[in-house]
N, C-alpha and C. Protein backbone atom coordinates (compact mmCIF):
# COMPACT_ATOMS: atom_id res chain seq x y z
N UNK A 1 67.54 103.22 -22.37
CA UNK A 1 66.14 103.35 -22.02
C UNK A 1 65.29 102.26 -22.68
N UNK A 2 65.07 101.77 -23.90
CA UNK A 2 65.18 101.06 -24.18
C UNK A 2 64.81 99.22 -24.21
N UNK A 3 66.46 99.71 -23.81
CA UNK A 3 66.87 97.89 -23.08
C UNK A 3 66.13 97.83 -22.03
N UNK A 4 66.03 99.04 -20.92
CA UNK A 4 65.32 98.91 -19.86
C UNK A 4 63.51 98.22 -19.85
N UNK A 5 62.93 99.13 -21.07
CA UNK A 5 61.85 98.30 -21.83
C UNK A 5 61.26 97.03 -21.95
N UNK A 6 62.05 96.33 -22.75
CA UNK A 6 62.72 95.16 -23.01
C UNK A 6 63.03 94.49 -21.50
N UNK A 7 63.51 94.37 -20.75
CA UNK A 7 63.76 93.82 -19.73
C UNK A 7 62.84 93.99 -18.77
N UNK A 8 62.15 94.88 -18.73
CA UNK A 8 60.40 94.95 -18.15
C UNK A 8 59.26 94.29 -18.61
N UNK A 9 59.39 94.34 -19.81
CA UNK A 9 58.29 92.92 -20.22
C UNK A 9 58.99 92.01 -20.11
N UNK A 10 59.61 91.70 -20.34
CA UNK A 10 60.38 89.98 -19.68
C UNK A 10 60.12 89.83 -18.44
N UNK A 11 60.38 90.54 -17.63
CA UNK A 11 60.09 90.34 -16.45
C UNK A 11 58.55 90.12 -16.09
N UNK A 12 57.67 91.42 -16.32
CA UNK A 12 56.03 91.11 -16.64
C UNK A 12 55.80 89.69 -17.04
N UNK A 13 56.21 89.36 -18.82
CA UNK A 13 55.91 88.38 -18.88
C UNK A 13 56.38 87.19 -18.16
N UNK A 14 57.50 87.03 -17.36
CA UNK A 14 58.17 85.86 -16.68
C UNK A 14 56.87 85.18 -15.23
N UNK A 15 56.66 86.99 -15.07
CA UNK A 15 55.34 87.12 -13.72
C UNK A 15 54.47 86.42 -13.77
N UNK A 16 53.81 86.53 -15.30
CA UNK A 16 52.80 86.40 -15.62
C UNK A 16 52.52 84.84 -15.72
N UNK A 17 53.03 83.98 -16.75
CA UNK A 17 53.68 82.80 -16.97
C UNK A 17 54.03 82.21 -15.61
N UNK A 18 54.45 82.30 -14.28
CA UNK A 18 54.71 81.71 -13.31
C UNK A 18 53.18 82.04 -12.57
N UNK A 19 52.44 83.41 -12.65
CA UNK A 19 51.38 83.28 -12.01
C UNK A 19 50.11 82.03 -12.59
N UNK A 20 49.90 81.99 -13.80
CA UNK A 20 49.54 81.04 -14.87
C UNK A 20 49.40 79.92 -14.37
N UNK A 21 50.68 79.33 -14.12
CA UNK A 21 50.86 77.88 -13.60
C UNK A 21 50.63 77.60 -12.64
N UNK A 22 51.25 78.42 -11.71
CA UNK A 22 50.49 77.99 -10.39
C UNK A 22 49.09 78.28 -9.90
N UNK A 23 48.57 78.85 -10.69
CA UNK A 23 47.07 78.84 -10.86
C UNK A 23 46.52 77.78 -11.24
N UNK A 24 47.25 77.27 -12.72
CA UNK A 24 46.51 75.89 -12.88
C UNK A 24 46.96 74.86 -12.23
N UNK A 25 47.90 74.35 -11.41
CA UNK A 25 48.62 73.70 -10.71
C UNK A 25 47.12 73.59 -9.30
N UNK A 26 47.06 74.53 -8.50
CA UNK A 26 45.92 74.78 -7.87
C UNK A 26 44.62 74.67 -8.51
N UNK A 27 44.00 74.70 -9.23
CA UNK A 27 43.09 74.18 -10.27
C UNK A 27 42.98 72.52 -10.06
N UNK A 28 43.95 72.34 -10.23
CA UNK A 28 44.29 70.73 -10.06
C UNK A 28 43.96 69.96 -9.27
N UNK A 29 44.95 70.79 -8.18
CA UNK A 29 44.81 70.13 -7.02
C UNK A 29 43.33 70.58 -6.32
N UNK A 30 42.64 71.17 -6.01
CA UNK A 30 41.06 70.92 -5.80
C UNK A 30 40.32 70.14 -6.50
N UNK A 31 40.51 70.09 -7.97
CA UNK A 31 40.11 69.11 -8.29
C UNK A 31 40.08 67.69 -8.01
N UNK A 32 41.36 67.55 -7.61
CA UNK A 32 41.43 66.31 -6.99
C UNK A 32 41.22 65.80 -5.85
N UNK A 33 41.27 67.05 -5.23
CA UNK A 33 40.55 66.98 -3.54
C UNK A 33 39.09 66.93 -3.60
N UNK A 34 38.61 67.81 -4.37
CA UNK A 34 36.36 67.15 -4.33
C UNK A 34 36.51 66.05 -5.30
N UNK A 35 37.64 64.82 -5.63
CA UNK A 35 37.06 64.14 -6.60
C UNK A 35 37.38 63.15 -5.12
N UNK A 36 38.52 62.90 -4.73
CA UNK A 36 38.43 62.48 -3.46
C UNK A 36 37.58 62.42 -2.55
N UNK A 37 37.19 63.23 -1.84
CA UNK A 37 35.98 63.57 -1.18
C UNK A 37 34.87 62.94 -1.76
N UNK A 38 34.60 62.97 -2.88
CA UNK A 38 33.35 62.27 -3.74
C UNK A 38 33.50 60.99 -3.38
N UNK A 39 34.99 60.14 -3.18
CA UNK A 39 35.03 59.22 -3.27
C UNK A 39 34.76 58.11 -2.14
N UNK A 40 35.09 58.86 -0.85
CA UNK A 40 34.59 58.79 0.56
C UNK A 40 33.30 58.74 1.12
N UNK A 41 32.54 59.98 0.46
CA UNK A 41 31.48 60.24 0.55
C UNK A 41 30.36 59.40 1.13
N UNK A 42 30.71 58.43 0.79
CA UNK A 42 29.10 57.27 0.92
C UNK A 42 29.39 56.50 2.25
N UNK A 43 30.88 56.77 2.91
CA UNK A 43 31.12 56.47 4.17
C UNK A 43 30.42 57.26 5.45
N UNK A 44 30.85 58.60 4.68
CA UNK A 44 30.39 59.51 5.36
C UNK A 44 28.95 59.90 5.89
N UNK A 45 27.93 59.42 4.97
CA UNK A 45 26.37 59.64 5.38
C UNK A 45 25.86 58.65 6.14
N UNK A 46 27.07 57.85 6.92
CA UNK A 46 26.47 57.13 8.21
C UNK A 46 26.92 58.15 9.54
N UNK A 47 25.83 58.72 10.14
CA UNK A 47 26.20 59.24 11.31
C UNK A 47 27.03 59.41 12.13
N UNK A 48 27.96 59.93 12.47
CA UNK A 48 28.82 59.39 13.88
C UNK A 48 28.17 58.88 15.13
N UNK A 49 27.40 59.16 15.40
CA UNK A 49 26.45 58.55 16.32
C UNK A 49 26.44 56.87 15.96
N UNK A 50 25.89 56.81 15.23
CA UNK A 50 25.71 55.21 14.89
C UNK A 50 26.79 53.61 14.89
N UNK A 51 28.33 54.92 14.58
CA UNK A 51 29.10 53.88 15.19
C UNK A 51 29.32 53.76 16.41
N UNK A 52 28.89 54.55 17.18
CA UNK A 52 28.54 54.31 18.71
C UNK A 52 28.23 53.56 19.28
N UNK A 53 27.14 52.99 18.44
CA UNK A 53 26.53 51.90 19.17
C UNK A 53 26.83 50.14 19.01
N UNK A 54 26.74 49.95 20.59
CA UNK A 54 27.35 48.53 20.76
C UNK A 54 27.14 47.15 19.78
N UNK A 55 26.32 47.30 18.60
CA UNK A 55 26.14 46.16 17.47
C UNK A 55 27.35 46.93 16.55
N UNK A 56 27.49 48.46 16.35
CA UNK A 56 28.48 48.72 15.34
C UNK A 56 29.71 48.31 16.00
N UNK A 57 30.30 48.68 16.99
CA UNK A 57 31.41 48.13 17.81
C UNK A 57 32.16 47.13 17.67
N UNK A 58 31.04 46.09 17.67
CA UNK A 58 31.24 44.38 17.47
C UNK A 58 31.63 44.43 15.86
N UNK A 59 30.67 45.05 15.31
CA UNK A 59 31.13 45.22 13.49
C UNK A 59 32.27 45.41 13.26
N UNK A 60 33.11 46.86 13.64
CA UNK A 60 34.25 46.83 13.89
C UNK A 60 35.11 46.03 14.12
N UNK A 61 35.11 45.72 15.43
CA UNK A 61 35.54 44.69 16.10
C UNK A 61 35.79 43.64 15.27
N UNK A 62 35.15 43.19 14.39
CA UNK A 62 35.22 42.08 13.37
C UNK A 62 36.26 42.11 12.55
N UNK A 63 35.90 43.55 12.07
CA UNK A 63 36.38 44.02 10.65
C UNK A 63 38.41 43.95 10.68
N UNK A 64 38.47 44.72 12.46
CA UNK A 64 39.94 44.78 12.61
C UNK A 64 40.14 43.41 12.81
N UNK A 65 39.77 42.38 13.82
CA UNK A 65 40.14 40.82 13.56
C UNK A 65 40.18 39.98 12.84
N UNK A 66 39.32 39.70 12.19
CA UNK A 66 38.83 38.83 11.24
C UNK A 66 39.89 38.67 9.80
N UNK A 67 40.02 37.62 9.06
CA UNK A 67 40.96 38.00 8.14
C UNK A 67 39.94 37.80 7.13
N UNK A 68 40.32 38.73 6.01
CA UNK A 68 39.56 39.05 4.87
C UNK A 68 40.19 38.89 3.70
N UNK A 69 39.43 38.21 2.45
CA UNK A 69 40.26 38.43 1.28
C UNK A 69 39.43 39.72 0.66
N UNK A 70 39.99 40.87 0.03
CA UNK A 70 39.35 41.63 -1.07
C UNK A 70 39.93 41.49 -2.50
N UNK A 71 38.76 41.65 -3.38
CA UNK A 71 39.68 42.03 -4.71
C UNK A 71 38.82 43.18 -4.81
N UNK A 72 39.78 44.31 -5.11
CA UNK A 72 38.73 45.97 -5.42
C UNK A 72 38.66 45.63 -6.90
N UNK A 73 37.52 45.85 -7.28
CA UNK A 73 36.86 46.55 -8.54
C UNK A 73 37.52 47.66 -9.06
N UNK A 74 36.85 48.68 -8.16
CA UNK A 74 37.82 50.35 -8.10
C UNK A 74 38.12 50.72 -6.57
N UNK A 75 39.80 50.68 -6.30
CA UNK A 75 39.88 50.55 -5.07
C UNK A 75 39.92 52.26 -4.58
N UNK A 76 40.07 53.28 -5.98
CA UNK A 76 40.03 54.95 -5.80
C UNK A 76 38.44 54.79 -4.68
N UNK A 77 37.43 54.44 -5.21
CA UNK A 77 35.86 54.68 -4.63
C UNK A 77 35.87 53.56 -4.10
N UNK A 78 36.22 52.56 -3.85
CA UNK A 78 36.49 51.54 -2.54
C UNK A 78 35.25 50.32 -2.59
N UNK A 79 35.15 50.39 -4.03
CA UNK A 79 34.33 48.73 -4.65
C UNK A 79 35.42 47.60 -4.71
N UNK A 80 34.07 46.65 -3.64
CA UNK A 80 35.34 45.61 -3.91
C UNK A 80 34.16 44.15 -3.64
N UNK A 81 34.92 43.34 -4.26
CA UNK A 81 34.32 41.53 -3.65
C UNK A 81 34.95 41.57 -2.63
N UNK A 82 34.39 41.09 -1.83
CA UNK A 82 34.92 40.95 0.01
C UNK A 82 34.28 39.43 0.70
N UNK A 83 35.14 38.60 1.06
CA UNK A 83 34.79 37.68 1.90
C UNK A 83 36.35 37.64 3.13
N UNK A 84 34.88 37.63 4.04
CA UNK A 84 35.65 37.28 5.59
C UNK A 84 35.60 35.52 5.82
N UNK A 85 36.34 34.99 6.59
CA UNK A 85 37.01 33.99 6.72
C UNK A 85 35.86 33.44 6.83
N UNK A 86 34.76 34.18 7.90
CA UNK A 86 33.35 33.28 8.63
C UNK A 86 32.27 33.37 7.61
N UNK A 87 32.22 34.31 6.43
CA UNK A 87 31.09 34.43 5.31
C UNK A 87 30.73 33.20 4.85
N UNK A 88 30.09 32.82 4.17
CA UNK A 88 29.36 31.67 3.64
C UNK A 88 30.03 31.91 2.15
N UNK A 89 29.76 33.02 1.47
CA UNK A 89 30.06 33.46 0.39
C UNK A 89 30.29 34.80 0.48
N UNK A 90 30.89 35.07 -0.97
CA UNK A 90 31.70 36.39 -1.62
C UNK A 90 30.95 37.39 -1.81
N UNK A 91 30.87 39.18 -1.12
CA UNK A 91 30.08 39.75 -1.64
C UNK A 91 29.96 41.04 -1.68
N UNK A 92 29.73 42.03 -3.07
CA UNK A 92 29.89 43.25 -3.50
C UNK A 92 29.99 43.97 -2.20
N UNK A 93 30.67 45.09 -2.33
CA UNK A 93 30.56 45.87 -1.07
C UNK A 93 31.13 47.12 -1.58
N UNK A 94 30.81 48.75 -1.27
CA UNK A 94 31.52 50.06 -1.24
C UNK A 94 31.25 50.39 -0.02
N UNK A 95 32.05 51.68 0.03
CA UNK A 95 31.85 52.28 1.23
C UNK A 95 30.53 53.15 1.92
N UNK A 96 29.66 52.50 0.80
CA UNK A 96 27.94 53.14 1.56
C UNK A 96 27.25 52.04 1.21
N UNK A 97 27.31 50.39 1.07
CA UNK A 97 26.67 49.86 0.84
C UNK A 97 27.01 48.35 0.67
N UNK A 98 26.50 47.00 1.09
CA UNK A 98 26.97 46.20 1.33
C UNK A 98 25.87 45.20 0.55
N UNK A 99 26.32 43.76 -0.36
CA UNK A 99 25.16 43.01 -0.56
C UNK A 99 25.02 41.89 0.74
N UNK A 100 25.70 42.06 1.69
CA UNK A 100 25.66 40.74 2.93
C UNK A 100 24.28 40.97 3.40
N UNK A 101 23.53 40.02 4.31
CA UNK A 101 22.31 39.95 4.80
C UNK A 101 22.30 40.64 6.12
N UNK A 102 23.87 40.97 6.55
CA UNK A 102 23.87 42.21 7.96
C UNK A 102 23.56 44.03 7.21
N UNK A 103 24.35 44.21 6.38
CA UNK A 103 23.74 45.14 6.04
C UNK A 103 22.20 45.53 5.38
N UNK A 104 21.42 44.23 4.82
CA UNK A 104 20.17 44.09 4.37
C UNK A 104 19.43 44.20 5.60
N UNK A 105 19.53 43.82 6.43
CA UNK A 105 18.84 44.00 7.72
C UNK A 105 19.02 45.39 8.66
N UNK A 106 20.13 45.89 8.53
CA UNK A 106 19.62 47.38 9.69
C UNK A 106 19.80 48.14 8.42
N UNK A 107 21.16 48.15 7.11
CA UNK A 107 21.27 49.54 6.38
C UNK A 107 22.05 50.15 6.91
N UNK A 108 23.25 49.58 8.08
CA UNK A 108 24.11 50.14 9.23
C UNK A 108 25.91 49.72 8.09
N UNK A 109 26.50 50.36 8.58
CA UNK A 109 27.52 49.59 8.12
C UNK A 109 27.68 48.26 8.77
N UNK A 110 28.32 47.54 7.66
CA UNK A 110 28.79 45.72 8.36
C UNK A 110 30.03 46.02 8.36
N UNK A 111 30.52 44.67 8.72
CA UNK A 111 31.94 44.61 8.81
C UNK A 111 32.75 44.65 7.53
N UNK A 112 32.26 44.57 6.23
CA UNK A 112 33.05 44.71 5.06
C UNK A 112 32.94 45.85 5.15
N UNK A 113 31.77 46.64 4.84
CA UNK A 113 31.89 48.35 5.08
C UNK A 113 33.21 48.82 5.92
N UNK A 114 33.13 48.43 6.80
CA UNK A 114 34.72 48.84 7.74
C UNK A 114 35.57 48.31 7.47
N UNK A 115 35.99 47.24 7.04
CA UNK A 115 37.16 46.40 6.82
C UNK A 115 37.54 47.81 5.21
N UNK A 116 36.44 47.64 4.73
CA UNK A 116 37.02 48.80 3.13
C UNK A 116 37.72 49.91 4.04
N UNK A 117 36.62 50.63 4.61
CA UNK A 117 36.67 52.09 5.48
C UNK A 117 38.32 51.87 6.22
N UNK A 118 38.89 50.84 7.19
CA UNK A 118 39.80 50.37 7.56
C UNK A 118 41.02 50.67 6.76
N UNK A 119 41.31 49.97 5.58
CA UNK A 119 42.14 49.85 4.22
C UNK A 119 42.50 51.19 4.04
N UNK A 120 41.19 52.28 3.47
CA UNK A 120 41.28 53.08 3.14
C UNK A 120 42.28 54.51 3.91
N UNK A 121 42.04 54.05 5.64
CA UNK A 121 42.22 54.83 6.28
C UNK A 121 41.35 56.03 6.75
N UNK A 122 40.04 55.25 6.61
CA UNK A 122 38.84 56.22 6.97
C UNK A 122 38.52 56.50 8.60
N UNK A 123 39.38 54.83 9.18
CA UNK A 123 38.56 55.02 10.56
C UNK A 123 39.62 54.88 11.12
């Protein structure tokens, strides 16, 4: 009777200890999924609508043709120096924000914006 005892908390505790872990195991992994998500994020607060339209298209359009050098900064959140073959010069870019004079002018994504978004596997 006893032993039987004894071999019931082992077991309890074996339960317990496997429920534990995979609790924090899952803990984890969400964590790493909204840190992800965080990291996308600034792609995301351009409309779907907006790549719709026939100037974003052509942007695109660029982004998949065009050959590009990047060096990422942080390629997790998708900072990087970016020059396309036709740029004049080299220039900061993430995935919500561009220093080129196409994105200074509408605030739309440019073609580095997508060429990152591209890489990443956003679009």
């Amino acid at each position: 009777m006893e032993g039987d005892i004894v071999v019931l908390k082992i077991i309890i505790g074996a339960v317990v200890v496997f429920l534990a872990v995979w609790a924090w195991k899952i803990r984890i992994y969400l964590k790493w999924q909204k840190k992800a998500k965080a990291n996308v994020a600034p792609f995301y607060r351009f409309p779907e609508r907006i790549h719709q339209l026939p100037a974003q298209k052509e942007k695109l359009r660029q982004a998949k043709e065009e050959s590009f050098i990047v060096h990422f900064q942080d390629e997790e959140k998708g900072l990087a120096r970016i020059k396309a073959e036709s740029d004049p010069e080299e220039v900061w870019c993430n995935l919500g924000m561009c220093q080129c004079a196409t994105y200074k002018a509408d605030h739309r994504p440019c073609k580095h914006i997508y060429k990152i978004a591209l890489m990443k596997g956003l679009i």
